[in-house]
Protein backbone atom coordinates (compact mmCIF):
# COMPACT_ATOMS: atom_id res chain seq x y z
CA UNK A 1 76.29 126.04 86.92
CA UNK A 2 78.18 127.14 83.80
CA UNK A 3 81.35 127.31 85.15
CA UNK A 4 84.81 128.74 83.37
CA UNK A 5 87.70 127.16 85.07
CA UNK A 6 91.27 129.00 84.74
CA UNK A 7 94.26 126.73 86.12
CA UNK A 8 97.53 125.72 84.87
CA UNK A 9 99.35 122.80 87.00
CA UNK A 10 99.22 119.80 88.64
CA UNK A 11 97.81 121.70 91.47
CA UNK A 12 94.63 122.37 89.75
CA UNK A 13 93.70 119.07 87.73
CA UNK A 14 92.04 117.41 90.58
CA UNK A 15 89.72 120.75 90.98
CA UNK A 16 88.73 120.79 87.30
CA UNK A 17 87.70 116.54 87.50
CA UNK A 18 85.55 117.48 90.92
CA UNK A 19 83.74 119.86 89.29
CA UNK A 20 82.80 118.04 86.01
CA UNK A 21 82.29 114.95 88.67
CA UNK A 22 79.69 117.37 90.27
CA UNK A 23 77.74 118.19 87.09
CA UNK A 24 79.16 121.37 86.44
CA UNK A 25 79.25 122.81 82.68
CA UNK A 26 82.19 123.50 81.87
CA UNK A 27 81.89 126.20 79.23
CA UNK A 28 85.37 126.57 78.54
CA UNK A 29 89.02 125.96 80.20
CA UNK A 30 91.64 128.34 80.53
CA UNK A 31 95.46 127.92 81.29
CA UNK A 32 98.96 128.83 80.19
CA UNK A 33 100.13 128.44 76.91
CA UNK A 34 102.15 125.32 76.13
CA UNK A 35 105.74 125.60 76.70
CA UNK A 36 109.09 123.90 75.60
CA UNK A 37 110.51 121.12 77.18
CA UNK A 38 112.45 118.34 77.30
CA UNK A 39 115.78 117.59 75.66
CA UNK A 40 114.09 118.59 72.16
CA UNK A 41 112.11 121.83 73.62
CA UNK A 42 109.15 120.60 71.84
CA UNK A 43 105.83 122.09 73.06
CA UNK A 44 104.29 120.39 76.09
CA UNK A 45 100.72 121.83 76.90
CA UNK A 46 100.05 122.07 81.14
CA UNK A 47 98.48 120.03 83.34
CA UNK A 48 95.58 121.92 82.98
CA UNK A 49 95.46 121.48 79.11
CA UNK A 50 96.14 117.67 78.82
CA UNK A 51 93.22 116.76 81.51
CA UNK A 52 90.67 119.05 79.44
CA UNK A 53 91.27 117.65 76.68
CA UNK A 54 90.87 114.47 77.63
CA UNK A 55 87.95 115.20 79.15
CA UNK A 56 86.45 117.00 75.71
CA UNK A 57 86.39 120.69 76.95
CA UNK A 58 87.42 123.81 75.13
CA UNK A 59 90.42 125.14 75.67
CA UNK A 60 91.98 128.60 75.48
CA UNK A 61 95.18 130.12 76.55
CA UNK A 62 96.07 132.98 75.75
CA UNK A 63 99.24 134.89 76.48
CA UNK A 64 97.06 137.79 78.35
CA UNK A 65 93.35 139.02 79.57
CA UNK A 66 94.38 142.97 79.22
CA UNK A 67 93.17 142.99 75.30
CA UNK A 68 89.41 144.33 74.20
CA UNK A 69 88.80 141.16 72.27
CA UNK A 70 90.27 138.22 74.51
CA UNK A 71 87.86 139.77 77.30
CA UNK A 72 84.61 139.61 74.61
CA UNK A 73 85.28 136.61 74.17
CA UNK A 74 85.37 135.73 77.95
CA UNK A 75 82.46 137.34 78.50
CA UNK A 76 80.51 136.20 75.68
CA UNK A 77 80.79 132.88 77.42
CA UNK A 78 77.73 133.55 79.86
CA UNK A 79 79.36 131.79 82.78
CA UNK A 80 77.76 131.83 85.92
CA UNK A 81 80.87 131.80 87.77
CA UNK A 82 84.80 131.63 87.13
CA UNK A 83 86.91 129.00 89.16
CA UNK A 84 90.23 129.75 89.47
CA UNK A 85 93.24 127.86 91.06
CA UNK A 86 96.72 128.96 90.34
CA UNK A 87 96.10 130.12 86.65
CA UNK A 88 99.36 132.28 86.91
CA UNK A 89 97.76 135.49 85.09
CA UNK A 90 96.24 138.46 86.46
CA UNK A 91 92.63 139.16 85.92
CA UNK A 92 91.89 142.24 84.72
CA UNK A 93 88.20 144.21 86.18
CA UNK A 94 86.37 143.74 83.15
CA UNK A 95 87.15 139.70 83.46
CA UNK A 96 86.37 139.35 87.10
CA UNK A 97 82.99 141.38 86.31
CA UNK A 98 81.93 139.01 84.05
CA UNK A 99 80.52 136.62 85.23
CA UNK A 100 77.50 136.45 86.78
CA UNK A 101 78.39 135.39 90.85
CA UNK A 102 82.54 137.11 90.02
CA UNK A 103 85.09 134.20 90.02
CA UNK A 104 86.00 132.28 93.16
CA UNK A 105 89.70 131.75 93.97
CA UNK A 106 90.97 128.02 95.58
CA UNK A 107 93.85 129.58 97.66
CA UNK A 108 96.07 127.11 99.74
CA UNK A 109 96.61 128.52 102.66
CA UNK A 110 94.87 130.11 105.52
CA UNK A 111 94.07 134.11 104.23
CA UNK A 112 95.71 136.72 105.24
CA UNK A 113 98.44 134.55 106.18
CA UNK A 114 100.79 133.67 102.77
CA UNK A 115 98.89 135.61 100.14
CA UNK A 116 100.77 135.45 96.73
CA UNK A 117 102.75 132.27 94.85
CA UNK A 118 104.19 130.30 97.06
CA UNK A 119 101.91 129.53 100.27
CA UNK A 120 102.89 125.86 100.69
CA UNK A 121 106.60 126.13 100.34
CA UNK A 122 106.62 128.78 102.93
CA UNK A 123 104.08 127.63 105.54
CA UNK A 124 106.60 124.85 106.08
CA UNK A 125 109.78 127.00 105.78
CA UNK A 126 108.41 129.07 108.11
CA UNK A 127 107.38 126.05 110.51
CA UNK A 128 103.51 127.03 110.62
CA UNK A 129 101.73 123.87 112.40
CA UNK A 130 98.51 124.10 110.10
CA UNK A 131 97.83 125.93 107.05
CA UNK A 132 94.66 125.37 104.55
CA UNK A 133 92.53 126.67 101.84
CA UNK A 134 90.31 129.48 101.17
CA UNK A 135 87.39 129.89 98.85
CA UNK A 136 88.02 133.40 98.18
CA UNK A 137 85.67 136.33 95.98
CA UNK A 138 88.45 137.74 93.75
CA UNK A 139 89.03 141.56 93.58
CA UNK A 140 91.45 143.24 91.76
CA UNK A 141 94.10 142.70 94.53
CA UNK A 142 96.47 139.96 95.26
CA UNK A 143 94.92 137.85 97.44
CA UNK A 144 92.56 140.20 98.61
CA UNK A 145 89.10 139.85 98.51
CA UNK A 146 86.45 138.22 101.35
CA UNK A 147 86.83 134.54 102.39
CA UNK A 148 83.83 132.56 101.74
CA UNK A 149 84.99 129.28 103.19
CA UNK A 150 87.68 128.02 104.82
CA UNK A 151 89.07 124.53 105.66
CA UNK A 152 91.83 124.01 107.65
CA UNK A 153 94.33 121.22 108.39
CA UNK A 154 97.43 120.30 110.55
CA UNK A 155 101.49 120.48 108.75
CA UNK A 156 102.63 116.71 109.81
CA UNK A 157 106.49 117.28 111.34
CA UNK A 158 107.75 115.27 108.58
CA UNK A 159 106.03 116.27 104.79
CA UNK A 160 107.16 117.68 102.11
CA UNK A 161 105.99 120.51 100.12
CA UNK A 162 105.11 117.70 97.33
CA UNK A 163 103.05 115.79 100.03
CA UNK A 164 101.24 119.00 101.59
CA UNK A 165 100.69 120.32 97.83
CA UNK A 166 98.47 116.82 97.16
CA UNK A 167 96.64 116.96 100.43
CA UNK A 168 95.22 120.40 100.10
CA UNK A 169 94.81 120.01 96.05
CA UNK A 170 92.32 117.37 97.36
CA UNK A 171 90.79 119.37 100.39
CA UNK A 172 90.67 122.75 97.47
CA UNK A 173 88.39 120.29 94.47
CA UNK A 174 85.85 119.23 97.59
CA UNK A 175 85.39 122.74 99.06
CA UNK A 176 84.65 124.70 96.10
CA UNK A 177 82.37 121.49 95.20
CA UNK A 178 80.45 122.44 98.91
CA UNK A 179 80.98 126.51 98.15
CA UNK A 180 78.74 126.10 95.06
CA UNK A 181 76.01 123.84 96.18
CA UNK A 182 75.18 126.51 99.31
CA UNK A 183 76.80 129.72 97.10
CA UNK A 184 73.62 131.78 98.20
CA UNK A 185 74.18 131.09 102.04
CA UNK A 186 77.64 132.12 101.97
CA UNK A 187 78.56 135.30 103.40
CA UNK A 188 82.00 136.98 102.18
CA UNK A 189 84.12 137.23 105.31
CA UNK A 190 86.20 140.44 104.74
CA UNK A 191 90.38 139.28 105.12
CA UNK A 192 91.44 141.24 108.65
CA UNK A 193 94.17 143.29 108.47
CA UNK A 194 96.44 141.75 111.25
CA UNK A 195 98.05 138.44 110.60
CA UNK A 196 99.21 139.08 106.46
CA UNK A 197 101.97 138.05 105.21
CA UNK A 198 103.28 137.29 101.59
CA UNK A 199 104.59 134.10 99.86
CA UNK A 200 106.73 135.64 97.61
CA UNK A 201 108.28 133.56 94.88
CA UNK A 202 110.78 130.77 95.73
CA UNK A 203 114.26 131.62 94.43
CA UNK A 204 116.87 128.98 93.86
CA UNK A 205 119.27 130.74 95.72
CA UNK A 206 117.20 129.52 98.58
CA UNK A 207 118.38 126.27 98.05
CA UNK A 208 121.57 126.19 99.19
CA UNK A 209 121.86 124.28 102.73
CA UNK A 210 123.98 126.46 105.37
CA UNK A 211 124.58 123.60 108.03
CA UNK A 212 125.60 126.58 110.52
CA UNK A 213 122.19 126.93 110.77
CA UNK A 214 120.03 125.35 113.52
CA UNK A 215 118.44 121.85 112.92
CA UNK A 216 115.00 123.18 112.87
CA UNK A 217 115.71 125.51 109.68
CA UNK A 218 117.64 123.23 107.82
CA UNK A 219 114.87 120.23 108.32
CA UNK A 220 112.43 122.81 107.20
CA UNK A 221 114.20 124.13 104.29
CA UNK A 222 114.80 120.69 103.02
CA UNK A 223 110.89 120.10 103.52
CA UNK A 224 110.05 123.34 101.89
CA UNK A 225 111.44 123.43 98.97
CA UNK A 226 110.65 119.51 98.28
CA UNK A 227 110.90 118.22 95.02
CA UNK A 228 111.39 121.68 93.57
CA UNK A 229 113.85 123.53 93.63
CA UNK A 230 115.52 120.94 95.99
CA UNK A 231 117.38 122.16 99.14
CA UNK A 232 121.33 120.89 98.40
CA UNK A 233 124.59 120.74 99.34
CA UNK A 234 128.10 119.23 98.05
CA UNK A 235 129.15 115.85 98.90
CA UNK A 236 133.18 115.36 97.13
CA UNK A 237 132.12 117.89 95.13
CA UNK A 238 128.82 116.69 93.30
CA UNK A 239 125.90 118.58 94.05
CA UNK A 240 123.40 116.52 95.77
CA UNK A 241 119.80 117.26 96.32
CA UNK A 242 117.63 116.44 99.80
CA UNK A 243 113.96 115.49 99.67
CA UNK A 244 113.30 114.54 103.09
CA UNK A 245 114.39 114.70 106.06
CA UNK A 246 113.26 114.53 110.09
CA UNK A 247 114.99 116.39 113.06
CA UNK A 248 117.50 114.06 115.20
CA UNK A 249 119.89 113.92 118.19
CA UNK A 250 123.37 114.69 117.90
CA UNK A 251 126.24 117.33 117.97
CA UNK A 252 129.50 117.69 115.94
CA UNK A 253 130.70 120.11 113.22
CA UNK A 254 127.99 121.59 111.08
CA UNK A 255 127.68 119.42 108.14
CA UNK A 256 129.52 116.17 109.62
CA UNK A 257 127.85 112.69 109.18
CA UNK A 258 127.33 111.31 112.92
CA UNK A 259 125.88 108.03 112.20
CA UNK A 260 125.35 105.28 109.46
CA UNK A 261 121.62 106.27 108.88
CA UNK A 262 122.73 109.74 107.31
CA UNK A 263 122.46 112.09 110.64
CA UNK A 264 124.17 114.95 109.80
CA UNK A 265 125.34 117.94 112.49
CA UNK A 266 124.09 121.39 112.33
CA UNK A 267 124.84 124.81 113.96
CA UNK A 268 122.35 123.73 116.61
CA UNK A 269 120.95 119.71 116.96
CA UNK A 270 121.55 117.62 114.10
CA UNK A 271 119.05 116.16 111.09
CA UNK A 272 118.50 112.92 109.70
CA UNK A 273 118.25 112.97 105.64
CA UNK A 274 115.63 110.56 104.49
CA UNK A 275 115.20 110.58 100.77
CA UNK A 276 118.30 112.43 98.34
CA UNK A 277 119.03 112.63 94.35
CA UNK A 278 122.30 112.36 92.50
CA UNK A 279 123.03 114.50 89.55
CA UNK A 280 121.37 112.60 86.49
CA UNK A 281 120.22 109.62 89.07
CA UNK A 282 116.31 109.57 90.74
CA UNK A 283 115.48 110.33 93.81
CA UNK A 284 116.36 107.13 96.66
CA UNK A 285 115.67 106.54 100.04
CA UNK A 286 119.10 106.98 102.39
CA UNK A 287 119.23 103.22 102.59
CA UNK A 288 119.81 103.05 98.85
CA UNK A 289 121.15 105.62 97.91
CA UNK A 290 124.25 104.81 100.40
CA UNK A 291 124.69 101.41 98.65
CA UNK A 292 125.64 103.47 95.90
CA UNK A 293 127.84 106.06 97.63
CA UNK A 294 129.87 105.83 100.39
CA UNK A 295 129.49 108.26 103.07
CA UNK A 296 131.42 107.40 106.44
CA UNK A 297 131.13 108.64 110.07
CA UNK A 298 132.65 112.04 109.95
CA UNK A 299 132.00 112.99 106.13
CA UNK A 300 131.18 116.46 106.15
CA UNK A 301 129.03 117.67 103.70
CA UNK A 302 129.86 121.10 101.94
């Protein structure tokens, strides 16, 4: 098929190399604009961007798809079909009426549940035991439109947002792979009414650990918001940042260290914090990251 693909990060890249694996032609690749960053705020293009290129495709990405002549242009593409996985821009009618079998949404999680920008944060915030991905048929709504496929799989009691994100990147690039070889047998399942809720955005003032809160929401807001933003809390007054963690046995003041592997008291139970990061240090595993700081039986964590 002659395929447009719209996608911006990480998320997406192994999507865009299944397809061109498949034998897709890609007539052209669209994601966000380059932005600034690092210490010198020079322009770094996406994900998205630096994988296309590589791989010889065009490129566009423009700032919006409302204009007259940026959606000429898309159409005068003659694409088949439009791919899209987290492109971050709205697509205006005329765009998702232009090709010729609509554009096809990779949506991680299980439709209606966690429509919107965040699904795999907040399937594990909210402590969901299996989430997924949807091959969707965009309409003009958020999230909206009939399911075409879906595949699902289990939330292990330990992973991270960063570890669930690479699973079902992987699980997205084969099923829209499958969707387009049987694209005529396919019949759009229309999303049910019951059962939706929204992944809104994750704010950093979600970040914040409140160790009066039970075990099981502090293990899954450290999971959930893994590698970014970064649950954290204040140990001697430097902010540190927890990546992993698992649920564990204990009871004591909420935030108080109850034993030498880093199990830490909450309003209800107690957690054990696997993996943290220092201000300007990388992330470490607790067993290395206490042979640089010391953190005795009965430290209590702000």
């Amino acid at each position: 098929m002659k395929i447009v693909f719209m996608g911006t990060p990480e998320f997406s890249v192994p999507v865009l190399d299944a397809l061109v694996k498949a034998g897709h032609d890609i007539v052209a690749v669209y994601c966000q604009p380059p932005r600034p960053a690092g210490r010198g705020k020079k322009l770094r293009p996406t994900p998205v961007h630096a994988r296309a290129e590589e791989l010889g495709l065009l490129v566009r990405h423009p700032v919006s798809l409302k204009g007259a002549e940026e959606q000429a242009e898309f159409a005068a593409l003659g694409a088949d079909v439009a791919v899209v996985v987290a492109y971050g821009l709205l697509l205006p009618q005329a765009i998702l009426d232009a090709p010729q079998k609509g554009c096809l949404n990779i949506h991680a999680s299980l439709l209606p549940r966690w429509r919107g920008a965040a699904p795999i944060h907040r399937a594990i915030m909210a402590g969901d035991d299996e989430t997924g991905v949807c091959i969707m048929q965009m309409d003009a709504g958020l999230d909206t439109g009939p399911v075409l496929m879906r595949v699902s799989t289990s939330i292990g009691d330990e992973e991270t947002t960063a570890q669930l994100h690479d699973h079902l990147s992987k699980i997205g690039a084969q099923a829209i792979v499958d969707a387009l070889a049987t694209l005529p047998n396919l019949v759009p399942e229309p999303q049910p009414e019951v059962g939706v809720t929204y992944a809104h955005k994750i704010d950093k003032a979600e970040a914040r650990i409140d160790w009066s809160k039970p075990a099981i929401e502090v293990d899954r807001q450290i999971r959930g918001l893994s590698p970014f933003p970064g649950a954290w809390c204040e140990l001697d007054g430097q902010r540190i940042k927890l990546l992993a963690s698992r649920l564990a046995e204990g009871t004591g003041t909420p935030g108080e260290v109850l034993g030498d592997t880093l199990i830490v008291a909450c309003g209800d139970g107690a957690v054990q914090l696997l993996r943290l990061q220092r201000a300007g240090k990388g992330p470490q595993e607790a067993d290395v990251f206490l042979r640089g700081v010391d953190v005795p039986v009965g430290t209590v964590f702000g």
